[in-house]
PDBML (XML) file of the C-alpha atoms, coordinates in Angstrom:
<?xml version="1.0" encoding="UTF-8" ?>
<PDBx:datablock datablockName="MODEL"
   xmlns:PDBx="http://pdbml.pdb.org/schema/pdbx-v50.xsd"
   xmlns:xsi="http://www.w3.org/2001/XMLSchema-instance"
   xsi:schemaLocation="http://pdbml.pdb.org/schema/pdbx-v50.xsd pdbx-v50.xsd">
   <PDBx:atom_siteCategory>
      <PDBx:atom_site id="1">
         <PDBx:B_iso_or_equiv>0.00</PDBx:B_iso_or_equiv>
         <PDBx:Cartn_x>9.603</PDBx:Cartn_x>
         <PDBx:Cartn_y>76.624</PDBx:Cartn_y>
         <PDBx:Cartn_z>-2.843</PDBx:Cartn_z>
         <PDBx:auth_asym_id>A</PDBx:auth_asym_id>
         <PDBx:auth_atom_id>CA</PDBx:auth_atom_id>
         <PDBx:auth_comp_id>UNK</PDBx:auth_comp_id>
         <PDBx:auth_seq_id>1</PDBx:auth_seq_id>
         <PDBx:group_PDB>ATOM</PDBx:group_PDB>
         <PDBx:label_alt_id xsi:nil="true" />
         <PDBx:label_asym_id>A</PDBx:label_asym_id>
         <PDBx:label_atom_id>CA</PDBx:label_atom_id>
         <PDBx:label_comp_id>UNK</PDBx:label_comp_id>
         <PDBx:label_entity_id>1</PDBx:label_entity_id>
         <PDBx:label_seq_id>1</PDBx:label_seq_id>
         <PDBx:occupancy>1.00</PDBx:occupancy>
         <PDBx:pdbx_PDB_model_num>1</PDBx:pdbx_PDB_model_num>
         <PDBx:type_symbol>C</PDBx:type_symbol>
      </PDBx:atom_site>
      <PDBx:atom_site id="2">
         <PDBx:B_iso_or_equiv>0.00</PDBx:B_iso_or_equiv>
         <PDBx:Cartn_x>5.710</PDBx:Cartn_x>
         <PDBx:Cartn_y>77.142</PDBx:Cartn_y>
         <PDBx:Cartn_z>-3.022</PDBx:Cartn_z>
         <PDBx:auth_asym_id>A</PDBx:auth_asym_id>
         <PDBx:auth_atom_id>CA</PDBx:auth_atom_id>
         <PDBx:auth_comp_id>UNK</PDBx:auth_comp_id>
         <PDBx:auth_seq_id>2</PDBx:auth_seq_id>
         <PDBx:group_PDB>ATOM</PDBx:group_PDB>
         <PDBx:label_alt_id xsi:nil="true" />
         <PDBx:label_asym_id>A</PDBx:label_asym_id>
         <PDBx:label_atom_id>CA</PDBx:label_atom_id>
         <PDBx:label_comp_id>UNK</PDBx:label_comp_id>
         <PDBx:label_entity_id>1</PDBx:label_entity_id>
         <PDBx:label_seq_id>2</PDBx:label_seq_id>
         <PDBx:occupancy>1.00</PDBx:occupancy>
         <PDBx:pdbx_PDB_model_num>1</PDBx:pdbx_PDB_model_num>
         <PDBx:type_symbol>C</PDBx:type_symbol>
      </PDBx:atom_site>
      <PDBx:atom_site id="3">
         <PDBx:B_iso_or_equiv>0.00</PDBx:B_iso_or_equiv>
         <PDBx:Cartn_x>3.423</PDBx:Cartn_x>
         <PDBx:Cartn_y>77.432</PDBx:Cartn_y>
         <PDBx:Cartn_z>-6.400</PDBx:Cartn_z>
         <PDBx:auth_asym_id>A</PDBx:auth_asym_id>
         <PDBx:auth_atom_id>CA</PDBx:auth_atom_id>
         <PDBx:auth_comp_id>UNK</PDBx:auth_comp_id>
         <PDBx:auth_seq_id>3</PDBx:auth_seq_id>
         <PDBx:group_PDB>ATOM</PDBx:group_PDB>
         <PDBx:label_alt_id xsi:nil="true" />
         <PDBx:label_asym_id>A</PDBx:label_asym_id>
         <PDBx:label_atom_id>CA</PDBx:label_atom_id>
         <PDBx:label_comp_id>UNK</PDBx:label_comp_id>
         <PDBx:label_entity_id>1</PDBx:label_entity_id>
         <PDBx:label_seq_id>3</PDBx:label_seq_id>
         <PDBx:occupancy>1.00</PDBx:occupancy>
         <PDBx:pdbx_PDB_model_num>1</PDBx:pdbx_PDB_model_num>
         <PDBx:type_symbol>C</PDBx:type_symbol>
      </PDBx:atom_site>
      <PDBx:atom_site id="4">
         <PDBx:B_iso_or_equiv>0.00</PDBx:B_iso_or_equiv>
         <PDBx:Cartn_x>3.049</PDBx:Cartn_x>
         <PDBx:Cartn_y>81.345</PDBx:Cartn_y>
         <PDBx:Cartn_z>-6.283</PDBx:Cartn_z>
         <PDBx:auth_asym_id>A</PDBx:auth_asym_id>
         <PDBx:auth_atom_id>CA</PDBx:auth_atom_id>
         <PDBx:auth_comp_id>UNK</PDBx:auth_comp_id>
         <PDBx:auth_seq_id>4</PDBx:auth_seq_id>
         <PDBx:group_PDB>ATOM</PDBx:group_PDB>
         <PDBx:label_alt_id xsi:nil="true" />
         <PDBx:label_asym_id>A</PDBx:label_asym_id>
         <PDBx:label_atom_id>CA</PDBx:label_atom_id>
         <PDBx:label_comp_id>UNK</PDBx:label_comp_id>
         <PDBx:label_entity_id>1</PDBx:label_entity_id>
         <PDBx:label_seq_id>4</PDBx:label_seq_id>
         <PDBx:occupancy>1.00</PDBx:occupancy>
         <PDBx:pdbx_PDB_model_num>1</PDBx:pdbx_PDB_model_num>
         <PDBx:type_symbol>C</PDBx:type_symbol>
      </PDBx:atom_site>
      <PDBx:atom_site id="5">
         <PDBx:B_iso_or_equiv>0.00</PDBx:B_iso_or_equiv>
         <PDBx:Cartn_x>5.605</PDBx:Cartn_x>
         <PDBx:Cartn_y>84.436</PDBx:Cartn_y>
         <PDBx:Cartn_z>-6.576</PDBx:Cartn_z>
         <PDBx:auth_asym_id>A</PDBx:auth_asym_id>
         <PDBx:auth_atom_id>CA</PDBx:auth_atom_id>
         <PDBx:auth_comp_id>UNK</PDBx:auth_comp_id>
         <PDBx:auth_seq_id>5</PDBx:auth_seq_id>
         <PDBx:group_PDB>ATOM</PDBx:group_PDB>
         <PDBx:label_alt_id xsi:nil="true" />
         <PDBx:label_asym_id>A</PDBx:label_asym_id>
         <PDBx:label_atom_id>CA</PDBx:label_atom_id>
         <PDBx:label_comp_id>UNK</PDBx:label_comp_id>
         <PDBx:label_entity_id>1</PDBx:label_entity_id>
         <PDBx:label_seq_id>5</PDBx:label_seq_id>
         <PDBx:occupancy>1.00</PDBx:occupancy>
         <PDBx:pdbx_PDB_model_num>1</PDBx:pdbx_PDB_model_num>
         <PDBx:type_symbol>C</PDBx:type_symbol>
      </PDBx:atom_site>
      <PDBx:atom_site id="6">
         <PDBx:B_iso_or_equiv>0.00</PDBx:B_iso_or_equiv>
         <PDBx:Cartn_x>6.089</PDBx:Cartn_x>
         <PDBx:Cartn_y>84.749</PDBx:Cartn_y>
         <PDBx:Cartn_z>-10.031</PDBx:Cartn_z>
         <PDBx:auth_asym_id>A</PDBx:auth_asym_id>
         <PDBx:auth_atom_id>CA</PDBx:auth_atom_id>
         <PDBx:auth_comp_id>UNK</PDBx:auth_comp_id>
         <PDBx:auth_seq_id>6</PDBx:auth_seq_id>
         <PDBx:group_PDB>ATOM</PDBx:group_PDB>
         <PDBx:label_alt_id xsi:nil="true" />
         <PDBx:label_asym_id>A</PDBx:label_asym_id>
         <PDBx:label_atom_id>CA</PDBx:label_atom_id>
         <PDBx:label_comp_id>UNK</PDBx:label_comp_id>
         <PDBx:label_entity_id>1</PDBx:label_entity_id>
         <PDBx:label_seq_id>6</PDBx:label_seq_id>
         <PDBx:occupancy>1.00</PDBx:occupancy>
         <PDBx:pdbx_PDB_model_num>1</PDBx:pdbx_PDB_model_num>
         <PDBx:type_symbol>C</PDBx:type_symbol>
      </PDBx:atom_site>
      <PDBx:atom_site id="7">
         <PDBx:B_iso_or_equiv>0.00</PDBx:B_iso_or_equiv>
         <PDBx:Cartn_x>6.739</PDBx:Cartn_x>
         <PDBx:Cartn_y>88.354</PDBx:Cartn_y>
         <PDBx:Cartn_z>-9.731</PDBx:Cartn_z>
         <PDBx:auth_asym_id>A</PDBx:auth_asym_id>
         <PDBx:auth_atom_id>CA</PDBx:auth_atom_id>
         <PDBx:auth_comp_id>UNK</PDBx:auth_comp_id>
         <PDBx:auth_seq_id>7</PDBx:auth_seq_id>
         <PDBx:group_PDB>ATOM</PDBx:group_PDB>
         <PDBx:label_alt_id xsi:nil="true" />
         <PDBx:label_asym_id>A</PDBx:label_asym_id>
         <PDBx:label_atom_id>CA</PDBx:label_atom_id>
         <PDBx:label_comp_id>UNK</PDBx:label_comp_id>
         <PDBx:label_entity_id>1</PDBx:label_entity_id>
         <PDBx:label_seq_id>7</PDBx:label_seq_id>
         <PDBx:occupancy>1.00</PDBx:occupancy>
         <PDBx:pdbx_PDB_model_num>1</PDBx:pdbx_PDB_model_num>
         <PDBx:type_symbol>C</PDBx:type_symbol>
      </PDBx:atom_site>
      <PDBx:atom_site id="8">
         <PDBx:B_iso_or_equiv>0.00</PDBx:B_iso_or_equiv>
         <PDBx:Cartn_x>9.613</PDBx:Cartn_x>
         <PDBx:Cartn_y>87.798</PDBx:Cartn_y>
         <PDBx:Cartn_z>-7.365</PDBx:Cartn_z>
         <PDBx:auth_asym_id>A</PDBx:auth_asym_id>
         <PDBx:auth_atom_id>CA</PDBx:auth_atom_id>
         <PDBx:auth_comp_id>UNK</PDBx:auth_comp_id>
         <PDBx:auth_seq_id>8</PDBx:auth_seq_id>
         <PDBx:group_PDB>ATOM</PDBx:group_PDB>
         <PDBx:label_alt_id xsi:nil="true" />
         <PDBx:label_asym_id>A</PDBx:label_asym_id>
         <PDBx:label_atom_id>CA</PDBx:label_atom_id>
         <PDBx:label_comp_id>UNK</PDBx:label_comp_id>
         <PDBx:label_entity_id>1</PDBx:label_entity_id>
         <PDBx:label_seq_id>8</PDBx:label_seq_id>
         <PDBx:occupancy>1.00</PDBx:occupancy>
         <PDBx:pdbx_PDB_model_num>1</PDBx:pdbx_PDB_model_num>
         <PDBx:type_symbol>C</PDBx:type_symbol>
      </PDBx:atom_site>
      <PDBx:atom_site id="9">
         <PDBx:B_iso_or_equiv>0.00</PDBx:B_iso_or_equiv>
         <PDBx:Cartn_x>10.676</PDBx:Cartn_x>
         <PDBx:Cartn_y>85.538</PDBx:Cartn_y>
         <PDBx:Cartn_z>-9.978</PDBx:Cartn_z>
         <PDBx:auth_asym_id>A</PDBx:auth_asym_id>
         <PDBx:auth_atom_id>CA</PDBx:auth_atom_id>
         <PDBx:auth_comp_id>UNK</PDBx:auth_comp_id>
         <PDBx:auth_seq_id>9</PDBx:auth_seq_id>
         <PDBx:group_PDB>ATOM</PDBx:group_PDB>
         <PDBx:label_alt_id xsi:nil="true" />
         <PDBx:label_asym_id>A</PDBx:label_asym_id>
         <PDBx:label_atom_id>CA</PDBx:label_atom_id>
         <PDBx:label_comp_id>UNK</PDBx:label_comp_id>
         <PDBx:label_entity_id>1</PDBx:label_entity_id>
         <PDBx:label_seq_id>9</PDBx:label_seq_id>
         <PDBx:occupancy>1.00</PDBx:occupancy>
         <PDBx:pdbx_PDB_model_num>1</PDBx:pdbx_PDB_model_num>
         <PDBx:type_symbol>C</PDBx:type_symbol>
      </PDBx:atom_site>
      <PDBx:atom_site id="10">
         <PDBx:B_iso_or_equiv>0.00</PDBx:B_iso_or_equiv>
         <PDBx:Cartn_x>10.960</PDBx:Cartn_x>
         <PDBx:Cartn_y>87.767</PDBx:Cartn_y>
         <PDBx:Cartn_z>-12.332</PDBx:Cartn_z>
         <PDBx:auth_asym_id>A</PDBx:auth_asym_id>
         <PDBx:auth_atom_id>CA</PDBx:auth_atom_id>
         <PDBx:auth_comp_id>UNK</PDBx:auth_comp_id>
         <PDBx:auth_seq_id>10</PDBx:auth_seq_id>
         <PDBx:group_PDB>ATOM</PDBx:group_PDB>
         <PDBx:label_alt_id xsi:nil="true" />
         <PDBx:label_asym_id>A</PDBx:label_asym_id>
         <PDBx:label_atom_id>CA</PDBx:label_atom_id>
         <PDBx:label_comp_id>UNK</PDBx:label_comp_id>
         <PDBx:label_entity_id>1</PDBx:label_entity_id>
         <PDBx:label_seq_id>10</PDBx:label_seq_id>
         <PDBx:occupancy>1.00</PDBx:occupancy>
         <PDBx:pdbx_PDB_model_num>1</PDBx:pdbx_PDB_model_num>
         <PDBx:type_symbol>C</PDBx:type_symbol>
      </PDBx:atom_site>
      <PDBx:atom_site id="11">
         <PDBx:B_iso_or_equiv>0.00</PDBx:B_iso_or_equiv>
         <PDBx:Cartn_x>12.963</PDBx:Cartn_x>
         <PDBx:Cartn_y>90.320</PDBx:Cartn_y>
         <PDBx:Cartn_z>-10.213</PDBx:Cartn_z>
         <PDBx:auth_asym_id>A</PDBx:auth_asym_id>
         <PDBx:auth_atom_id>CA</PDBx:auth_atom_id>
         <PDBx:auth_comp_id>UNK</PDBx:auth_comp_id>
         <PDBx:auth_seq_id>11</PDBx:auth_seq_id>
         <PDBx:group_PDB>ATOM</PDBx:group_PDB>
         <PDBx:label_alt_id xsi:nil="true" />
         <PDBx:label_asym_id>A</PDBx:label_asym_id>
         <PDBx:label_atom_id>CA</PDBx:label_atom_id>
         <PDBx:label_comp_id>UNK</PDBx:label_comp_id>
         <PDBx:label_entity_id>1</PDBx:label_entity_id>
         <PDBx:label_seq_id>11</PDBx:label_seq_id>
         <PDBx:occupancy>1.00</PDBx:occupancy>
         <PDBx:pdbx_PDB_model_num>1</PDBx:pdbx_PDB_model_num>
         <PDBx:type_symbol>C</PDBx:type_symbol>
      </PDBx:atom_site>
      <PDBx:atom_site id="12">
         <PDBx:B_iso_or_equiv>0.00</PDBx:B_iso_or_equiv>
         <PDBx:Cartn_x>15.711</PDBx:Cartn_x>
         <PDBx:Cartn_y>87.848</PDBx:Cartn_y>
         <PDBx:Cartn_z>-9.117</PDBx:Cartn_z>
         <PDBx:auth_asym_id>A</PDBx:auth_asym_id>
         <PDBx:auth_atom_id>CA</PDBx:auth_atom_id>
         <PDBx:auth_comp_id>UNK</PDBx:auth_comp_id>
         <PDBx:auth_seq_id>12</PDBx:auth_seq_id>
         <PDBx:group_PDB>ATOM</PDBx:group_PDB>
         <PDBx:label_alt_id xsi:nil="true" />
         <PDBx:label_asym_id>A</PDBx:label_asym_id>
         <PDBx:label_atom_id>CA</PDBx:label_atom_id>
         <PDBx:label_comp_id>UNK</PDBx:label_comp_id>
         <PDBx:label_entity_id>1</PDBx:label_entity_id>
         <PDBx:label_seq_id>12</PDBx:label_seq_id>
         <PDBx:occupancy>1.00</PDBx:occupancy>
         <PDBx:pdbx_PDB_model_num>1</PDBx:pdbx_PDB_model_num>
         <PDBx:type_symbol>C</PDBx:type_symbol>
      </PDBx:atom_site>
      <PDBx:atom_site id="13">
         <PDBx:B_iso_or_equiv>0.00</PDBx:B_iso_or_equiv>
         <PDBx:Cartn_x>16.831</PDBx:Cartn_x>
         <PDBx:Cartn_y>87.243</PDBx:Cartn_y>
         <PDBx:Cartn_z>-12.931</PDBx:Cartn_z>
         <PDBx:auth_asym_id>A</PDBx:auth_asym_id>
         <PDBx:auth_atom_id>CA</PDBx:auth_atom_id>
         <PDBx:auth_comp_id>UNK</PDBx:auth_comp_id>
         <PDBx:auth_seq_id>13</PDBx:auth_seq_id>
         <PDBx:group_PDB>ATOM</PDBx:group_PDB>
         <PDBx:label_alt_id xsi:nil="true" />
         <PDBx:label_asym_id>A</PDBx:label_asym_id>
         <PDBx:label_atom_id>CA</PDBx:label_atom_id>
         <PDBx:label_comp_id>UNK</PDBx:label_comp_id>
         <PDBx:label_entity_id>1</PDBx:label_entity_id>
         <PDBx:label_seq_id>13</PDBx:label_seq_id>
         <PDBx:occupancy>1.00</PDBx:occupancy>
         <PDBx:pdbx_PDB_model_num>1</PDBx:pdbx_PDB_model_num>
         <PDBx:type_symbol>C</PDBx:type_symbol>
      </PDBx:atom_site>
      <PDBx:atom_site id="14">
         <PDBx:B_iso_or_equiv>0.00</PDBx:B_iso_or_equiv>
         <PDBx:Cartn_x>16.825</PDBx:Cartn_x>
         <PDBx:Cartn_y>91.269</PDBx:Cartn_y>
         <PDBx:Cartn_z>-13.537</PDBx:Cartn_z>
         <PDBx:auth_asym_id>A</PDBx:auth_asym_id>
         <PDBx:auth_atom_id>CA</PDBx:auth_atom_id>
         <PDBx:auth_comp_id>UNK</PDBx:auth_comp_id>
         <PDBx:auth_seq_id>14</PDBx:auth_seq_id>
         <PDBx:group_PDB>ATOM</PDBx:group_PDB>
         <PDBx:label_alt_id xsi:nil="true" />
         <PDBx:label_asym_id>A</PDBx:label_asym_id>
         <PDBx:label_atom_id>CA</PDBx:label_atom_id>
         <PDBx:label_comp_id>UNK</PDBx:label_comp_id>
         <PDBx:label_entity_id>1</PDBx:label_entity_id>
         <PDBx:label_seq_id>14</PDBx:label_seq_id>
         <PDBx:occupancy>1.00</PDBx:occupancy>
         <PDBx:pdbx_PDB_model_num>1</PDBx:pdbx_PDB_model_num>
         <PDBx:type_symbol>C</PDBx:type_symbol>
      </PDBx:atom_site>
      <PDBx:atom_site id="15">
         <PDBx:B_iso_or_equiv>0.00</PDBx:B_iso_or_equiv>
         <PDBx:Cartn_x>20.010</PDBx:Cartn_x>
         <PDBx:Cartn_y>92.783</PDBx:Cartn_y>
         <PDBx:Cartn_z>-14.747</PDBx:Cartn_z>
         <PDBx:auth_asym_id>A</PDBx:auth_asym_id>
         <PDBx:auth_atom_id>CA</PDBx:auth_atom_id>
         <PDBx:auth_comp_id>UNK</PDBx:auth_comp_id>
         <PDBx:auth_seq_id>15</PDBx:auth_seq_id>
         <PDBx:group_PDB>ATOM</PDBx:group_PDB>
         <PDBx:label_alt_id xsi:nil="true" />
         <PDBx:label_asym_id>A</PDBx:label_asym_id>
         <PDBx:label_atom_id>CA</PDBx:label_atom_id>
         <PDBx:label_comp_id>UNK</PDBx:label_comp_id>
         <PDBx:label_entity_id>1</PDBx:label_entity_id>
         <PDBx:label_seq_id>15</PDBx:label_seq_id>
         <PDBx:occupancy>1.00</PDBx:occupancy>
         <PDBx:pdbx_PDB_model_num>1</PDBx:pdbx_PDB_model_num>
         <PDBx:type_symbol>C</PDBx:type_symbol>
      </PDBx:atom_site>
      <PDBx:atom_site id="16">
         <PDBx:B_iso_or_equiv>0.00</PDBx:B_iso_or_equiv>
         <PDBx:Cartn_x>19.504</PDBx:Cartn_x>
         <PDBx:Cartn_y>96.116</PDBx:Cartn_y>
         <PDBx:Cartn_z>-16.192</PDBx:Cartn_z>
         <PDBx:auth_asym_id>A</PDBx:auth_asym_id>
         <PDBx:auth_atom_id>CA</PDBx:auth_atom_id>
         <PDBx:auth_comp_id>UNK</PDBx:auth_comp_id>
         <PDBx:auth_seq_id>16</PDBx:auth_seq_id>
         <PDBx:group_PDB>ATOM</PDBx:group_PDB>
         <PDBx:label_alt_id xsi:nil="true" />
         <PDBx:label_asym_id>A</PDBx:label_asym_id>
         <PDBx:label_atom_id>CA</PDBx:label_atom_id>
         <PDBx:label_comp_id>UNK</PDBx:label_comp_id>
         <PDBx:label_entity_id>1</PDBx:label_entity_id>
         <PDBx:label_seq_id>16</PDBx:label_seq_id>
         <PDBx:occupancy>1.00</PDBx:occupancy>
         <PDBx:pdbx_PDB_model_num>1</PDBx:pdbx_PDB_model_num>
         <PDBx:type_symbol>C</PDBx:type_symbol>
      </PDBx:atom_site>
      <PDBx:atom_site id="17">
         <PDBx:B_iso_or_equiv>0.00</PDBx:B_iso_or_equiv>
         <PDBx:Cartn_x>16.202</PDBx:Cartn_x>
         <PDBx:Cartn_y>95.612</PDBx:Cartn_y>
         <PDBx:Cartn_z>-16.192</PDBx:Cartn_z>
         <PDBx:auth_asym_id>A</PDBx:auth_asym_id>
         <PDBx:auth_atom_id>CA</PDBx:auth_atom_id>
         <PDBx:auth_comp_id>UNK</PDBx:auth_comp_id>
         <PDBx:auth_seq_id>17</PDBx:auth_seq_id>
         <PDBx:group_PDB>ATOM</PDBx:group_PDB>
         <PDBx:label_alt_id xsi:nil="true" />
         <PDBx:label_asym_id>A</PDBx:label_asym_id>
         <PDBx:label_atom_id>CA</PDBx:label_atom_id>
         <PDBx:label_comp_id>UNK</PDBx:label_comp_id>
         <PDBx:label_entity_id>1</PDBx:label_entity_id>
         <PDBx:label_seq_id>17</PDBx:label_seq_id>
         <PDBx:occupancy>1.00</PDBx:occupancy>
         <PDBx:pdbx_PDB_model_num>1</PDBx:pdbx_PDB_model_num>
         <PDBx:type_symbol>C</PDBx:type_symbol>
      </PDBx:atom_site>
      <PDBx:atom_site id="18">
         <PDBx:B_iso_or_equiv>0.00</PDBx:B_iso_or_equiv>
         <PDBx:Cartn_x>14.085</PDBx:Cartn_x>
         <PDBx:Cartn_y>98.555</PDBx:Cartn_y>
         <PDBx:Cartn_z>-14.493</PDBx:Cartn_z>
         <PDBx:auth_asym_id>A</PDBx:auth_asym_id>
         <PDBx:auth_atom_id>CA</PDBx:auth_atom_id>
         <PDBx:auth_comp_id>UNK</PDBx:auth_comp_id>
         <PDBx:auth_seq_id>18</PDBx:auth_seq_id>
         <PDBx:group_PDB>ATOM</PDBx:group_PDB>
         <PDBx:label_alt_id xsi:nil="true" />
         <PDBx:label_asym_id>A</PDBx:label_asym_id>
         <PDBx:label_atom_id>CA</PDBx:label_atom_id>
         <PDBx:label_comp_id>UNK</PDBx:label_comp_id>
         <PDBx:label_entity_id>1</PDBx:label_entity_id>
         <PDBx:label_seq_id>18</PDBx:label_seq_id>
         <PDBx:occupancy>1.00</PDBx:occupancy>
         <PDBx:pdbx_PDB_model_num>1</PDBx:pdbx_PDB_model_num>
         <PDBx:type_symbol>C</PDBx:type_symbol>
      </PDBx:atom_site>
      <PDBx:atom_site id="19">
         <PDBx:B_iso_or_equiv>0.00</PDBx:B_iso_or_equiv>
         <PDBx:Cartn_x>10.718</PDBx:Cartn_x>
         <PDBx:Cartn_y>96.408</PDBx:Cartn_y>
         <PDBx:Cartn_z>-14.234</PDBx:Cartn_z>
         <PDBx:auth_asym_id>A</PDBx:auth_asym_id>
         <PDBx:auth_atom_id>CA</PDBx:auth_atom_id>
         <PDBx:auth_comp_id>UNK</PDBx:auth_comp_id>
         <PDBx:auth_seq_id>19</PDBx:auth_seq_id>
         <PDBx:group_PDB>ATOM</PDBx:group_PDB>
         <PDBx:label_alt_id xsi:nil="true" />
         <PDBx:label_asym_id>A</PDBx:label_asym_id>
         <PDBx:label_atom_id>CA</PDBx:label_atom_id>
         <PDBx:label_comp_id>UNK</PDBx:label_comp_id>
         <PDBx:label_entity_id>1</PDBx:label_entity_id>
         <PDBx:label_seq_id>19</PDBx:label_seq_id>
         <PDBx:occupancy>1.00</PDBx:occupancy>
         <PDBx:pdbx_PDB_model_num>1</PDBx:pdbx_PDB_model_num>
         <PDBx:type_symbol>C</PDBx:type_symbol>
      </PDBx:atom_site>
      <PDBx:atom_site id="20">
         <PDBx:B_iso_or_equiv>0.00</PDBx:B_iso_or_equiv>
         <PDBx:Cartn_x>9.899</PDBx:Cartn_x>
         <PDBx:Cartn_y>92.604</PDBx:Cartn_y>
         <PDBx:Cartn_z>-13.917</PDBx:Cartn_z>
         <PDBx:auth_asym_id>A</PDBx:auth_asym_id>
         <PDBx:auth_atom_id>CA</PDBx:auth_atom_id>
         <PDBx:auth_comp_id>UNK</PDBx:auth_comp_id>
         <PDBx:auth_seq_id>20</PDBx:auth_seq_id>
         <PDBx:group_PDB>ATOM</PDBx:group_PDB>
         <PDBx:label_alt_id xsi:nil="true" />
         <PDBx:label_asym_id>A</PDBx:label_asym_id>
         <PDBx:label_atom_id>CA</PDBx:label_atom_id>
         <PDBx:label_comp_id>UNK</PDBx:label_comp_id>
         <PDBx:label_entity_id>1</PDBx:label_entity_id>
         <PDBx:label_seq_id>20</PDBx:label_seq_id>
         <PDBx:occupancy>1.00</PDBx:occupancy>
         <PDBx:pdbx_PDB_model_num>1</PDBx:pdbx_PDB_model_num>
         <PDBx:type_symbol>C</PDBx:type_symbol>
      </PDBx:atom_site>
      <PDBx:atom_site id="21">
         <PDBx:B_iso_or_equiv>0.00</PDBx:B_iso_or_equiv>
         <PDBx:Cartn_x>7.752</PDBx:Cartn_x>
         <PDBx:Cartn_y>91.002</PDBx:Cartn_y>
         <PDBx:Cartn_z>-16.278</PDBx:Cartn_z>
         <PDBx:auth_asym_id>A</PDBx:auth_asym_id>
         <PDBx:auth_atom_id>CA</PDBx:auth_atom_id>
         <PDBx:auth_comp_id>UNK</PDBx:auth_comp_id>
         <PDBx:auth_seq_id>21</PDBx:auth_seq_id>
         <PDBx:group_PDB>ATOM</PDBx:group_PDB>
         <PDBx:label_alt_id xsi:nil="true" />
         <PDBx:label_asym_id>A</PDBx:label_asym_id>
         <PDBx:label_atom_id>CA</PDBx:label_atom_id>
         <PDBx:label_comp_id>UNK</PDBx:label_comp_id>
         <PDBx:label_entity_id>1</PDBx:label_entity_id>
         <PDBx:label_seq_id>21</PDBx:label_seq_id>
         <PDBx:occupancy>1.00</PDBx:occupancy>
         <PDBx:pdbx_PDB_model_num>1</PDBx:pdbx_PDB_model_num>
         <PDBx:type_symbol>C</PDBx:type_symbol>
      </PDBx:atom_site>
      <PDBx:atom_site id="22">
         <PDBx:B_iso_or_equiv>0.00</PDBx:B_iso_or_equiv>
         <PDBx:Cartn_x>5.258</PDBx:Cartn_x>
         <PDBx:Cartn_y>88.674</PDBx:Cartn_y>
         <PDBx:Cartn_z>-16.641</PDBx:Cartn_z>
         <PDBx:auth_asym_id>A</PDBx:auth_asym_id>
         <PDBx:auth_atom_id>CA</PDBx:auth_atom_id>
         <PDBx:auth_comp_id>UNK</PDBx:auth_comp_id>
         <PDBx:auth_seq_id>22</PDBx:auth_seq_id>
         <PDBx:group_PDB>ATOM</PDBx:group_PDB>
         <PDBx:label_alt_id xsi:nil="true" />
         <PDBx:label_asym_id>A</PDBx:label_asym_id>
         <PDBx:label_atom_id>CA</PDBx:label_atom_id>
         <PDBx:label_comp_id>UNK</PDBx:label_comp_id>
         <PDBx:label_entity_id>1</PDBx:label_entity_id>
         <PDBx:label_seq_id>22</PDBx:label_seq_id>
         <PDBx:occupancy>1.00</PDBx:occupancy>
         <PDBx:pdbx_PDB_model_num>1</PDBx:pdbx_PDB_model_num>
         <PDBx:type_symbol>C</PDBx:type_symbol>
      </PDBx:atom_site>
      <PDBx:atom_site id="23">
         <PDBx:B_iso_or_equiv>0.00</PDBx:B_iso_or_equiv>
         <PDBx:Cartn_x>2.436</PDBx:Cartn_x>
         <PDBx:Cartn_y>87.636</PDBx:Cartn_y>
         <PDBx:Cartn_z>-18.233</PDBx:Cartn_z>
         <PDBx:auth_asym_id>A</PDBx:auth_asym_id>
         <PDBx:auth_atom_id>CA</PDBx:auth_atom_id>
         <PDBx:auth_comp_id>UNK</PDBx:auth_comp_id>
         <PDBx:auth_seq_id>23</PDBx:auth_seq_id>
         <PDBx:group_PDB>ATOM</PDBx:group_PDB>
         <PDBx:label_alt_id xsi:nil="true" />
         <PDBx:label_asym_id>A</PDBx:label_asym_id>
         <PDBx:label_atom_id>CA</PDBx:label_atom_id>
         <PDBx:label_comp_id>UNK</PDBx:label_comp_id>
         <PDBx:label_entity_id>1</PDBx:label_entity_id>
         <PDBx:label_seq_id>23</PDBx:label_seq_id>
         <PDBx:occupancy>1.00</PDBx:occupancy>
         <PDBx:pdbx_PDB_model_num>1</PDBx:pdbx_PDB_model_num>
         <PDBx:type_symbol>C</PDBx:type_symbol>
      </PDBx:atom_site>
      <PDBx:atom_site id="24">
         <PDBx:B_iso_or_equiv>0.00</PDBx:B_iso_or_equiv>
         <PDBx:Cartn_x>-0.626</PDBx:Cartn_x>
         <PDBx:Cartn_y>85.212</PDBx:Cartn_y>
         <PDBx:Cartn_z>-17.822</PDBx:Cartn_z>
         <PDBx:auth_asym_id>A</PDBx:auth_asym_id>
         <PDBx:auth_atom_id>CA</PDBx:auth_atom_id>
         <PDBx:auth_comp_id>UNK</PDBx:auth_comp_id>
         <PDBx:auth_seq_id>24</PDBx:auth_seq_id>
         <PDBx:group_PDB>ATOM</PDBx:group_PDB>
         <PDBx:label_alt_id xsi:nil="true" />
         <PDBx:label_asym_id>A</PDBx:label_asym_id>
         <PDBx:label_atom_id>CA</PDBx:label_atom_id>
         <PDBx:label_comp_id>UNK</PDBx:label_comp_id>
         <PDBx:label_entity_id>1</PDBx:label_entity_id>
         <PDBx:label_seq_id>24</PDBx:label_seq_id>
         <PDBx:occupancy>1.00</PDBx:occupancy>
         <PDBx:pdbx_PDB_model_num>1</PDBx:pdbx_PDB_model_num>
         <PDBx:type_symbol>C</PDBx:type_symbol>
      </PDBx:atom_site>
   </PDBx:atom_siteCategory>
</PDBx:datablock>
């Protein structure tokens, strides 16, 4: 684990989903 991919994050909890998000 590292402090960094949040994007990658946010694409392993997708379902139906058809875009990650985040927000800073």
């Amino acid at each position: 684990a590292e402090a960094g991919d949040y994007l990658a994050a946010a694409k392993a909890i997708m379902t139906t989903d058809t875009f990650p998000k985040v927000a800073t």
